[in-house]
PDB file of N, CA and C in Angstrom:
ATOM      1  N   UNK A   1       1.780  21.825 -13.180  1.00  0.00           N
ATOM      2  CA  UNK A   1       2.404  20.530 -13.053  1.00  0.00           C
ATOM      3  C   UNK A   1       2.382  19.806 -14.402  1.00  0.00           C
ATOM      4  N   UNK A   2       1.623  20.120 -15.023  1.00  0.00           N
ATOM      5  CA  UNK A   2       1.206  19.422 -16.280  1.00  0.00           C
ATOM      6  C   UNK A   2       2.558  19.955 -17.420  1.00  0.00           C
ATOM      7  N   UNK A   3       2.987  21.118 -17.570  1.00  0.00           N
ATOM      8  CA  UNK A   3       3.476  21.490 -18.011  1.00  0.00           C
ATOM      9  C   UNK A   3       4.963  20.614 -17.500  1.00  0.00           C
ATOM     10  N   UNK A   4       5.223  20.596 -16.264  1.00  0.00           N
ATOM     11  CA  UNK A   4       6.557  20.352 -15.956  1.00  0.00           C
ATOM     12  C   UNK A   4       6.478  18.213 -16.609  1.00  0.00           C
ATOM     13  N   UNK A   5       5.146  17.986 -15.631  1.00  0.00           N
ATOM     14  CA  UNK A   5       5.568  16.341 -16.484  1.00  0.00           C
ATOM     15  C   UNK A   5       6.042  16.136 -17.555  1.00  0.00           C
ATOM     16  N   UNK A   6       5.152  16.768 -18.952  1.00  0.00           N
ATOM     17  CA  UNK A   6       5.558  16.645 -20.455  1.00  0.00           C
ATOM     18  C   UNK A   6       6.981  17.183 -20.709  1.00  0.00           C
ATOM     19  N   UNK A   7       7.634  18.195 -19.982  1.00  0.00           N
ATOM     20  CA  UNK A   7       8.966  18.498 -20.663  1.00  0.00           C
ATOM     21  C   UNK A   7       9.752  17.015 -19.877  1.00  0.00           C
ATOM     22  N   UNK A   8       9.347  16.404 -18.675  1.00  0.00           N
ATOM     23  CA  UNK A   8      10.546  15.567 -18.492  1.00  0.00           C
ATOM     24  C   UNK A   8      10.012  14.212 -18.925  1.00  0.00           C
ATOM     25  N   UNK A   9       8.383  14.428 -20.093  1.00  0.00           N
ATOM     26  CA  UNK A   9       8.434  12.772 -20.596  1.00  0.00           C
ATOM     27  C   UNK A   9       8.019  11.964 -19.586  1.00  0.00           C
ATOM     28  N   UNK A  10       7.254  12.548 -18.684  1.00  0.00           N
ATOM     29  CA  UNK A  10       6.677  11.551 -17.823  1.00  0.00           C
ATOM     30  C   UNK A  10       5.001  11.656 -17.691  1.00  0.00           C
ATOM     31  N   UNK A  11       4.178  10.253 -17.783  1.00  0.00           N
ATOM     32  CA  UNK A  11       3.074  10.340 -17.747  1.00  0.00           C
ATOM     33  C   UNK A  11       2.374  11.048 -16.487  1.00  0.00           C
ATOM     34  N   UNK A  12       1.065  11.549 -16.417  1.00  0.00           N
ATOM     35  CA  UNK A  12       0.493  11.701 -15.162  1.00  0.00           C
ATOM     36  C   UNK A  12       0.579  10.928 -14.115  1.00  0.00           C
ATOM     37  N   UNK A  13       0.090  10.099 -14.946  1.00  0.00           N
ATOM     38  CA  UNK A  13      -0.402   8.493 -14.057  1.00  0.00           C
ATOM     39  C   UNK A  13       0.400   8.062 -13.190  1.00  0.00           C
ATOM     40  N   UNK A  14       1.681   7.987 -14.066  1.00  0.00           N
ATOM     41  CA  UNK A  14       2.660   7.661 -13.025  1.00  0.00           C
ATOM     42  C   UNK A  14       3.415   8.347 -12.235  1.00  0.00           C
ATOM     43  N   UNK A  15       3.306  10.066 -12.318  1.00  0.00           N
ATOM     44  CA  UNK A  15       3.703  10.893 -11.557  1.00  0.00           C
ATOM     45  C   UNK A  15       2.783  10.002 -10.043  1.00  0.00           C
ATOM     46  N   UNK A  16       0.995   9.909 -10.548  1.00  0.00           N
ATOM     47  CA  UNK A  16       0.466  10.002  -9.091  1.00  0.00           C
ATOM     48  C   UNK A  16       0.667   8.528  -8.521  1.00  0.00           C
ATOM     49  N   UNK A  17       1.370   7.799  -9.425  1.00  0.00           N
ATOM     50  CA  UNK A  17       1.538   6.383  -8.471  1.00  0.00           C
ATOM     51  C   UNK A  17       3.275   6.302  -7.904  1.00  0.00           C
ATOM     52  N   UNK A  18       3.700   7.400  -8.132  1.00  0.00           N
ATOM     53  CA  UNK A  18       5.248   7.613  -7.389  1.00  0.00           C
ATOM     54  C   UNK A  18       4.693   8.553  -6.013  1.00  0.00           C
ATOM     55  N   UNK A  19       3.627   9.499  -6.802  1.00  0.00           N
ATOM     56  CA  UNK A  19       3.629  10.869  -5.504  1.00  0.00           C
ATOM     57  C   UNK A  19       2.821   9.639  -4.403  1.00  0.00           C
ATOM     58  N   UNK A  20       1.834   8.600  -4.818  1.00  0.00           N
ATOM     59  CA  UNK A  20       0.615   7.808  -3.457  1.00  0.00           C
ATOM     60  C   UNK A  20       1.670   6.973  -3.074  1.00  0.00           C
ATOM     61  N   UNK A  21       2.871   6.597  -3.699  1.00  0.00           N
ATOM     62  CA  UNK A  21       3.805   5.244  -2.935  1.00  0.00           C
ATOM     63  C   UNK A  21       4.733   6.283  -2.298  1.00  0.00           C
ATOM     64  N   UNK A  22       4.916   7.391  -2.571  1.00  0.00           N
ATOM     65  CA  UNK A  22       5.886   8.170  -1.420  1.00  0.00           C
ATOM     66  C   UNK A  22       5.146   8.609  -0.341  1.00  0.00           C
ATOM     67  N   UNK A  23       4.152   8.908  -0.669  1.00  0.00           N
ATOM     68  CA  UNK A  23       3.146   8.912   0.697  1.00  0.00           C
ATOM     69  C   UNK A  23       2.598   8.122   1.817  1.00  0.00           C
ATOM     70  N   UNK A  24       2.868   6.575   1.198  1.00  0.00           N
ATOM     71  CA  UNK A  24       2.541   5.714   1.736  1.00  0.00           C
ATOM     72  C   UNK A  24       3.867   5.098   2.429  1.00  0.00           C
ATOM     73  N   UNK A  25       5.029   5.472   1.809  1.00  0.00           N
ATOM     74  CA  UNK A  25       5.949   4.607   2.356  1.00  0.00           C
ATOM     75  C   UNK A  25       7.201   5.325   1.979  1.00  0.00           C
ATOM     76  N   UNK A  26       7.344   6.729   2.258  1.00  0.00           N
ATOM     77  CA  UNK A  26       8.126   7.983   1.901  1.00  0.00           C
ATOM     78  C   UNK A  26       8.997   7.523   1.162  1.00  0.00           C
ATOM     79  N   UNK A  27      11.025   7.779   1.111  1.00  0.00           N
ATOM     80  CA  UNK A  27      11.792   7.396   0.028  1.00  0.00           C
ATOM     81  C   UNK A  27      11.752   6.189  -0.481  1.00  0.00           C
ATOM     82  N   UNK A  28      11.545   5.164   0.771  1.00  0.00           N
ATOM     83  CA  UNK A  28      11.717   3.613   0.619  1.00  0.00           C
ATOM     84  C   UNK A  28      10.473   3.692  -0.803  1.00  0.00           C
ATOM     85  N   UNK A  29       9.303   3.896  -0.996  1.00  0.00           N
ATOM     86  CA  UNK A  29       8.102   3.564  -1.347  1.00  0.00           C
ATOM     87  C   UNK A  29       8.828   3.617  -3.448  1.00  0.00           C
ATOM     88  N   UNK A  30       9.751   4.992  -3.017  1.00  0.00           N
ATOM     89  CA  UNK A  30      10.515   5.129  -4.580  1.00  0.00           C
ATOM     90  C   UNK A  30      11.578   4.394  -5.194  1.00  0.00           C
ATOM     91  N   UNK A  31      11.826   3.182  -4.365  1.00  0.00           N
ATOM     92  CA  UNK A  31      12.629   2.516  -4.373  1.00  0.00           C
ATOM     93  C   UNK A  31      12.344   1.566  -5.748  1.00  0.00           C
ATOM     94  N   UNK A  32      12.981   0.932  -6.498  1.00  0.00           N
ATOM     95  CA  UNK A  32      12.348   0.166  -7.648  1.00  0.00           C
ATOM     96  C   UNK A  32      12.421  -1.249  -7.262  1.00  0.00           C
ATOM     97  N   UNK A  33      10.990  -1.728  -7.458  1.00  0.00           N
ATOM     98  CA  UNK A  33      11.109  -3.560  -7.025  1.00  0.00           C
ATOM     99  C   UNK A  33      11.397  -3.942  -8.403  1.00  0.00           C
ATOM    100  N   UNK A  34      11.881  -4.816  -8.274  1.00  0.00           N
ATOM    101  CA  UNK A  34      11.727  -6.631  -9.474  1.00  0.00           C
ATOM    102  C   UNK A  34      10.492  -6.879  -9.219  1.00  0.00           C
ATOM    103  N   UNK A  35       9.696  -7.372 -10.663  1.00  0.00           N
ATOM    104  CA  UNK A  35       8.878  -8.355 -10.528  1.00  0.00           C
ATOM    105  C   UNK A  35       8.959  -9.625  -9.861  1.00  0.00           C
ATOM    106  N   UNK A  36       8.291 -10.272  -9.693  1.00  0.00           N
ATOM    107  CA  UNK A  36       8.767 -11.765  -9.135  1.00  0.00           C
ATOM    108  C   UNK A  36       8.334 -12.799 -10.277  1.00  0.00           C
ATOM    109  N   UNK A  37       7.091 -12.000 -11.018  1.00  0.00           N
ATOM    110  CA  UNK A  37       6.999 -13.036 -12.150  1.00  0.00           C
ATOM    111  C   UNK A  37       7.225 -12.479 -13.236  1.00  0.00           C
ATOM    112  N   UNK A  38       8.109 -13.089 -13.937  1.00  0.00           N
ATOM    113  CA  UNK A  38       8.707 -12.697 -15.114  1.00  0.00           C
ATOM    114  C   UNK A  38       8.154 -12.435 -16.387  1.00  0.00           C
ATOM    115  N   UNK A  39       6.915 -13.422 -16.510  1.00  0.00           N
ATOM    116  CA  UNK A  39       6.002 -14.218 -17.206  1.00  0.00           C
ATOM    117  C   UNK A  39       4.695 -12.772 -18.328  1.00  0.00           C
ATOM    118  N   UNK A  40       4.756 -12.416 -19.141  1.00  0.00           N
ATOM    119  CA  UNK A  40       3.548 -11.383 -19.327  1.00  0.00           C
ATOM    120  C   UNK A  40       2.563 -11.702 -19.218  1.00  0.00           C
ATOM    121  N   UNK A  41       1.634 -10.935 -19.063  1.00  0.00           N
ATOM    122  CA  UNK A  41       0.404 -11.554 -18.076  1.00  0.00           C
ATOM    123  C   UNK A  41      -0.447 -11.857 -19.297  1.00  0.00           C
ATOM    124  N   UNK A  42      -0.257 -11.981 -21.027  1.00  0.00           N
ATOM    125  CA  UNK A  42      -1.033 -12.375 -21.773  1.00  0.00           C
ATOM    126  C   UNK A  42      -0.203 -13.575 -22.346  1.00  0.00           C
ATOM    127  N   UNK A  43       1.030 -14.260 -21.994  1.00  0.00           N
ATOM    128  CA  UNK A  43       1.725 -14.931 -22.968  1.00  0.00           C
ATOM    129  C   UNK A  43       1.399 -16.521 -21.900  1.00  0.00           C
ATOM    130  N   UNK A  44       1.336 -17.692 -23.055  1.00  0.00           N
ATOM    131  CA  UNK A  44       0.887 -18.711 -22.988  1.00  0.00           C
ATOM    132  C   UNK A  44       2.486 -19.904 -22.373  1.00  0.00           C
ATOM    133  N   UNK A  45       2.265 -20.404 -21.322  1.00  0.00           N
ATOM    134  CA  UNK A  45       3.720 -20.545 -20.694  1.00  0.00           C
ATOM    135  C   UNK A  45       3.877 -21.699 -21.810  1.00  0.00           C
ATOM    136  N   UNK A  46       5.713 -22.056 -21.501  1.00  0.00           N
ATOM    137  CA  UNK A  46       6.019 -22.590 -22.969  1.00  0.00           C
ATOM    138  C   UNK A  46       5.621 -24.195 -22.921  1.00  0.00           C
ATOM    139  N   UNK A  47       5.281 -25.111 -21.560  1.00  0.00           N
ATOM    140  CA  UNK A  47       4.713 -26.128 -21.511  1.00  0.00           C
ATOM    141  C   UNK A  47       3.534 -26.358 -22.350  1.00  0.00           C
ATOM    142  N   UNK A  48       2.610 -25.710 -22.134  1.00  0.00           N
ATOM    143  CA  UNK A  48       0.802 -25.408 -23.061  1.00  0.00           C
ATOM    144  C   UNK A  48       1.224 -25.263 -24.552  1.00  0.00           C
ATOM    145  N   UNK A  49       2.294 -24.410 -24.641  1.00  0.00           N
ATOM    146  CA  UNK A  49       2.241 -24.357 -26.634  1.00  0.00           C
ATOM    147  C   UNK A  49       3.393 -25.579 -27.049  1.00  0.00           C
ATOM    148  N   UNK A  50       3.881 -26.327 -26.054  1.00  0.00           N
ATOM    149  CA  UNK A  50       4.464 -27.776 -26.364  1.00  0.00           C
ATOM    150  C   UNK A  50       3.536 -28.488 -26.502  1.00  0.00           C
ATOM    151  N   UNK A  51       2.084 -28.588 -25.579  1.00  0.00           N
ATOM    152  CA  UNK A  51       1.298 -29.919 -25.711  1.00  0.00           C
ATOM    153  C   UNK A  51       0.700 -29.487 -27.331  1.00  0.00           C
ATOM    154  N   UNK A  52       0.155 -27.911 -26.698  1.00  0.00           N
ATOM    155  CA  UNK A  52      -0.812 -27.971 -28.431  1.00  0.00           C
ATOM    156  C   UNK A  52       0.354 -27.962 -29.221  1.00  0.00           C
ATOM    157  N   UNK A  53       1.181 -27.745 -29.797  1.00  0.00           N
ATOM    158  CA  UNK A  53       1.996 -27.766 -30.989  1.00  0.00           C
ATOM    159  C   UNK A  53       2.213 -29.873 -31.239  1.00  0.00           C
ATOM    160  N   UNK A  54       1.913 -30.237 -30.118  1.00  0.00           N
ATOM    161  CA  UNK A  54       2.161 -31.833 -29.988  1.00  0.00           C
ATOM    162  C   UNK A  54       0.988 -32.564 -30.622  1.00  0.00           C
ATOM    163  N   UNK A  55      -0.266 -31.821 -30.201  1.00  0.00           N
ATOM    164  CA  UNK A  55      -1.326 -32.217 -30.561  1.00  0.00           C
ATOM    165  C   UNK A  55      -1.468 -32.309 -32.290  1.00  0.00           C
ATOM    166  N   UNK A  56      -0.867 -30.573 -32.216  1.00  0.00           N
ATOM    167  CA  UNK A  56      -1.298 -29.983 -34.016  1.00  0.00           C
ATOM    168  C   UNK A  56      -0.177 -31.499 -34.828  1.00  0.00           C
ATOM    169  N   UNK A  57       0.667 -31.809 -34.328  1.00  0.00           N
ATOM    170  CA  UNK A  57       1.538 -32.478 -35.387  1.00  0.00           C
ATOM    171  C   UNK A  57       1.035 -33.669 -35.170  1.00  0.00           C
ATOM    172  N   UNK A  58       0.308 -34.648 -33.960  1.00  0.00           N
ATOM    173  CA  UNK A  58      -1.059 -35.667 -34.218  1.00  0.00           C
ATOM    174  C   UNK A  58      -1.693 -35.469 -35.234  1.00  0.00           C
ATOM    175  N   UNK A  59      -2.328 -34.195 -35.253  1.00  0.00           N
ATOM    176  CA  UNK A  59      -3.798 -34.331 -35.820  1.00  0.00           C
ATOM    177  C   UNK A  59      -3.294 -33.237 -37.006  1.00  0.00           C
ATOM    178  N   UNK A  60      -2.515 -33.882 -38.229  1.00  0.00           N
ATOM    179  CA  UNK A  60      -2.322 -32.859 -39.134  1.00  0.00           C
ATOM    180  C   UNK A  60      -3.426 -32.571 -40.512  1.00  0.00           C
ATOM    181  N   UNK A  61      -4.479 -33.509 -39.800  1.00  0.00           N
ATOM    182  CA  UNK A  61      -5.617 -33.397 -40.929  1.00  0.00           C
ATOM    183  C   UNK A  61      -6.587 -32.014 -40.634  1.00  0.00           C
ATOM    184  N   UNK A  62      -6.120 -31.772 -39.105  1.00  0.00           N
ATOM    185  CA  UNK A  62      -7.222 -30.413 -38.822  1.00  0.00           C
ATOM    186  C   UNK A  62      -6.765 -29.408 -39.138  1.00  0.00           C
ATOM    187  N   UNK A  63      -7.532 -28.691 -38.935  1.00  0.00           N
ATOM    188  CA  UNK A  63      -7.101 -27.020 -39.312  1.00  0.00           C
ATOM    189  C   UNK A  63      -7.419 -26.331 -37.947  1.00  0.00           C
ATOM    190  N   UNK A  64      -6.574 -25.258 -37.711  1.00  0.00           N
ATOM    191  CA  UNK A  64      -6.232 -24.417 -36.436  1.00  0.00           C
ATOM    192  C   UNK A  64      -7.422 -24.191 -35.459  1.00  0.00           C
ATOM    193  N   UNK A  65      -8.980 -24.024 -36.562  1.00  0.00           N
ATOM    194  CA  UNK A  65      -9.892 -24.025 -35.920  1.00  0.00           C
ATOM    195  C   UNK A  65     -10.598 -25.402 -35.442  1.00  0.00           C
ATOM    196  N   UNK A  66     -10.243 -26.248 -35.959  1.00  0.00           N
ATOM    197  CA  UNK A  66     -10.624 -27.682 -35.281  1.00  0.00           C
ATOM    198  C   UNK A  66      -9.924 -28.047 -34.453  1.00  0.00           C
ATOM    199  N   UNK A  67      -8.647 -27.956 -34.707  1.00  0.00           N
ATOM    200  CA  UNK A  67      -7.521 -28.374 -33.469  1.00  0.00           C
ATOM    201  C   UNK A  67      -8.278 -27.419 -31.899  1.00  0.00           C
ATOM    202  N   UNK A  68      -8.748 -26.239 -32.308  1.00  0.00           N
ATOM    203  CA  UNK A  68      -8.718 -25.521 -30.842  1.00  0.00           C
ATOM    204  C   UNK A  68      -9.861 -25.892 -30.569  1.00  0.00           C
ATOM    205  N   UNK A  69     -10.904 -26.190 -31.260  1.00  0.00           N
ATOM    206  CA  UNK A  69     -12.388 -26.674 -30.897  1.00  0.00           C
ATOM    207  C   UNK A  69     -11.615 -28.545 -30.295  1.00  0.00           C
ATOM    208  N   UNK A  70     -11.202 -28.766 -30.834  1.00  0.00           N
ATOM    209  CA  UNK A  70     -10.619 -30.625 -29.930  1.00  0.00           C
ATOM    210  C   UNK A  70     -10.212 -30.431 -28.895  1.00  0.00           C
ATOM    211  N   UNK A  71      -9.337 -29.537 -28.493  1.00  0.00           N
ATOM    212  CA  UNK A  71      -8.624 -29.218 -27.407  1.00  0.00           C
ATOM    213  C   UNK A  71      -9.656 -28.389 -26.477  1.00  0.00           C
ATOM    214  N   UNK A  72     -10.499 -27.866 -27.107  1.00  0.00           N
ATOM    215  CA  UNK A  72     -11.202 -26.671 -26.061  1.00  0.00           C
ATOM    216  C   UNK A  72     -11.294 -25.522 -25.729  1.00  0.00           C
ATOM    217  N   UNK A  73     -10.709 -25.042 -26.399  1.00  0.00           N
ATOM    218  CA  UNK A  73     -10.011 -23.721 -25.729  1.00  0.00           C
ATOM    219  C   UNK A  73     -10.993 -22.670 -26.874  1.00  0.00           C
ATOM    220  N   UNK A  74     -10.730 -21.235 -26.808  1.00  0.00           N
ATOM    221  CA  UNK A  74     -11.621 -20.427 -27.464  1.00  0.00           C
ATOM    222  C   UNK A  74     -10.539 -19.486 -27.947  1.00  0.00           C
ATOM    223  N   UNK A  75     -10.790 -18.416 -28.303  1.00  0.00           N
ATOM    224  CA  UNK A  75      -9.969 -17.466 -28.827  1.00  0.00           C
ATOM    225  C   UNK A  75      -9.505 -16.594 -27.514  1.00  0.00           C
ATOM    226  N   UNK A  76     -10.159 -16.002 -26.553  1.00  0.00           N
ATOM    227  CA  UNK A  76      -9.915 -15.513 -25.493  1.00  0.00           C
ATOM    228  C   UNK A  76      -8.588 -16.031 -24.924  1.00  0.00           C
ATOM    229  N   UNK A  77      -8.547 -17.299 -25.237  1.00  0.00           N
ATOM    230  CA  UNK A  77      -7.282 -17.460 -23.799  1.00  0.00           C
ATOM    231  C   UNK A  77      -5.828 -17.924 -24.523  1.00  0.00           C
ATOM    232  N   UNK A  78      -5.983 -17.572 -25.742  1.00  0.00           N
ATOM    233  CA  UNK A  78      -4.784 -17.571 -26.569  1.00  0.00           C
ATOM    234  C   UNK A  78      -4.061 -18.973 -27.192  1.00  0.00           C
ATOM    235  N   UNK A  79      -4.852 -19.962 -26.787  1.00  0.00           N
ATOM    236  CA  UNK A  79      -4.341 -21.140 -27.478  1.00  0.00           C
ATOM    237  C   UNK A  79      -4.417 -21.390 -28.861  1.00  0.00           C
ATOM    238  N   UNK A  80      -5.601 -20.662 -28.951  1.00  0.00           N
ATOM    239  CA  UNK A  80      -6.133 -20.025 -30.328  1.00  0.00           C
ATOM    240  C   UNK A  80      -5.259 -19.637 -31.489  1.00  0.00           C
ATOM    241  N   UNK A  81      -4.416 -18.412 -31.135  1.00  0.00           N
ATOM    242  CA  UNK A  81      -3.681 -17.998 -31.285  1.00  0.00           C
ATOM    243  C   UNK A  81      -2.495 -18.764 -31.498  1.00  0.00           C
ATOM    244  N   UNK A  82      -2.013 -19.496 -30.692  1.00  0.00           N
ATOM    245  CA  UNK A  82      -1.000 -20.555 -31.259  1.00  0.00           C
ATOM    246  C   UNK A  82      -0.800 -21.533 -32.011  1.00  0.00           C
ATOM    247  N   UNK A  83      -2.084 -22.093 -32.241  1.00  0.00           N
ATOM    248  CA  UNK A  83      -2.340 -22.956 -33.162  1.00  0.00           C
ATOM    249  C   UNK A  83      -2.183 -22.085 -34.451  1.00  0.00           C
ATOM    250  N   UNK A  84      -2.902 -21.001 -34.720  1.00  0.00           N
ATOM    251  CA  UNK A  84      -2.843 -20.095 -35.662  1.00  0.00           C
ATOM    252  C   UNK A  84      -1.082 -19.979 -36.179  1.00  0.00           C
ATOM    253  N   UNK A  85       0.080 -19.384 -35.298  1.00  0.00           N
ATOM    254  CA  UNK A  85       1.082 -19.370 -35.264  1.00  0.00           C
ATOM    255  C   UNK A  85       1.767 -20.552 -35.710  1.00  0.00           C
ATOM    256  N   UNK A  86       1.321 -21.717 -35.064  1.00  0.00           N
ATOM    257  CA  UNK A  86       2.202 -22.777 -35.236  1.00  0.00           C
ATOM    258  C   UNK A  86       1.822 -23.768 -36.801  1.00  0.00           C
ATOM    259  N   UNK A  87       0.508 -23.261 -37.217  1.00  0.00           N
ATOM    260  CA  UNK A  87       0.162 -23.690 -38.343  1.00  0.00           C
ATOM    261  C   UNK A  87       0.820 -23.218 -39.486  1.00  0.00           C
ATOM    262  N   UNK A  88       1.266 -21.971 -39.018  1.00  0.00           N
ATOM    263  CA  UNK A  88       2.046 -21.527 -40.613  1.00  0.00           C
ATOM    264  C   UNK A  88       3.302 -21.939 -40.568  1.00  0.00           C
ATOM    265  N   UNK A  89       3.497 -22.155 -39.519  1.00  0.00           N
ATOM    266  CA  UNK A  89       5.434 -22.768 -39.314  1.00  0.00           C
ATOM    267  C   UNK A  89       5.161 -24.299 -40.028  1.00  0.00           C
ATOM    268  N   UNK A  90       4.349 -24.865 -39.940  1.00  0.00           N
ATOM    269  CA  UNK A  90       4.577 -25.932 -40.460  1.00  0.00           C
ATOM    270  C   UNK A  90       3.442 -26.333 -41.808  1.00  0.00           C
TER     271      UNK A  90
END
């Protein structure tokens, strides 16, 4: 089997999560859904990098790491990160 996945470019993994959803719910199961949320599950929705980008142009005496220590936030949850981003734009 291993042999046949790699010539058609398909991972294992997802061979066995097509072969457990046809098992579970035969042709229908191969059927392709839509997401419902569009959203990537690491990206910061565009309301949050309006307030901080609102904040950063308040407080243009701080620097990216003070702005995120005022606001709260840590590096983990990516606000971090935007401040970082939005500091070089301006």
């Amino acid at each position: 089997m291993k042999r046949t996945l790699e010539s058609f470019g398909i991972a294992r993994s997802s061979f066995y999560k097509w072969y457990k959803s046809y098992l579970e719910y035969g042709y229908d199961g191969l059927e392709t859904t839509k997401r419902t949320n569009h959203r990537q599950w690491n990206s910061i929705p565009e309301r949050q990098k309006d307030l901080v980008v609102e904040i950063a142009l308040e407080h243009t005496e701080l620097s990216a790491r003070e702005l995120a220590y005022k606001i709260g936030v840590s590096r983990r949850n990516g606000k971090h990160s935007t401040l970082m981003m939005e500091s070089i734009k301006y």
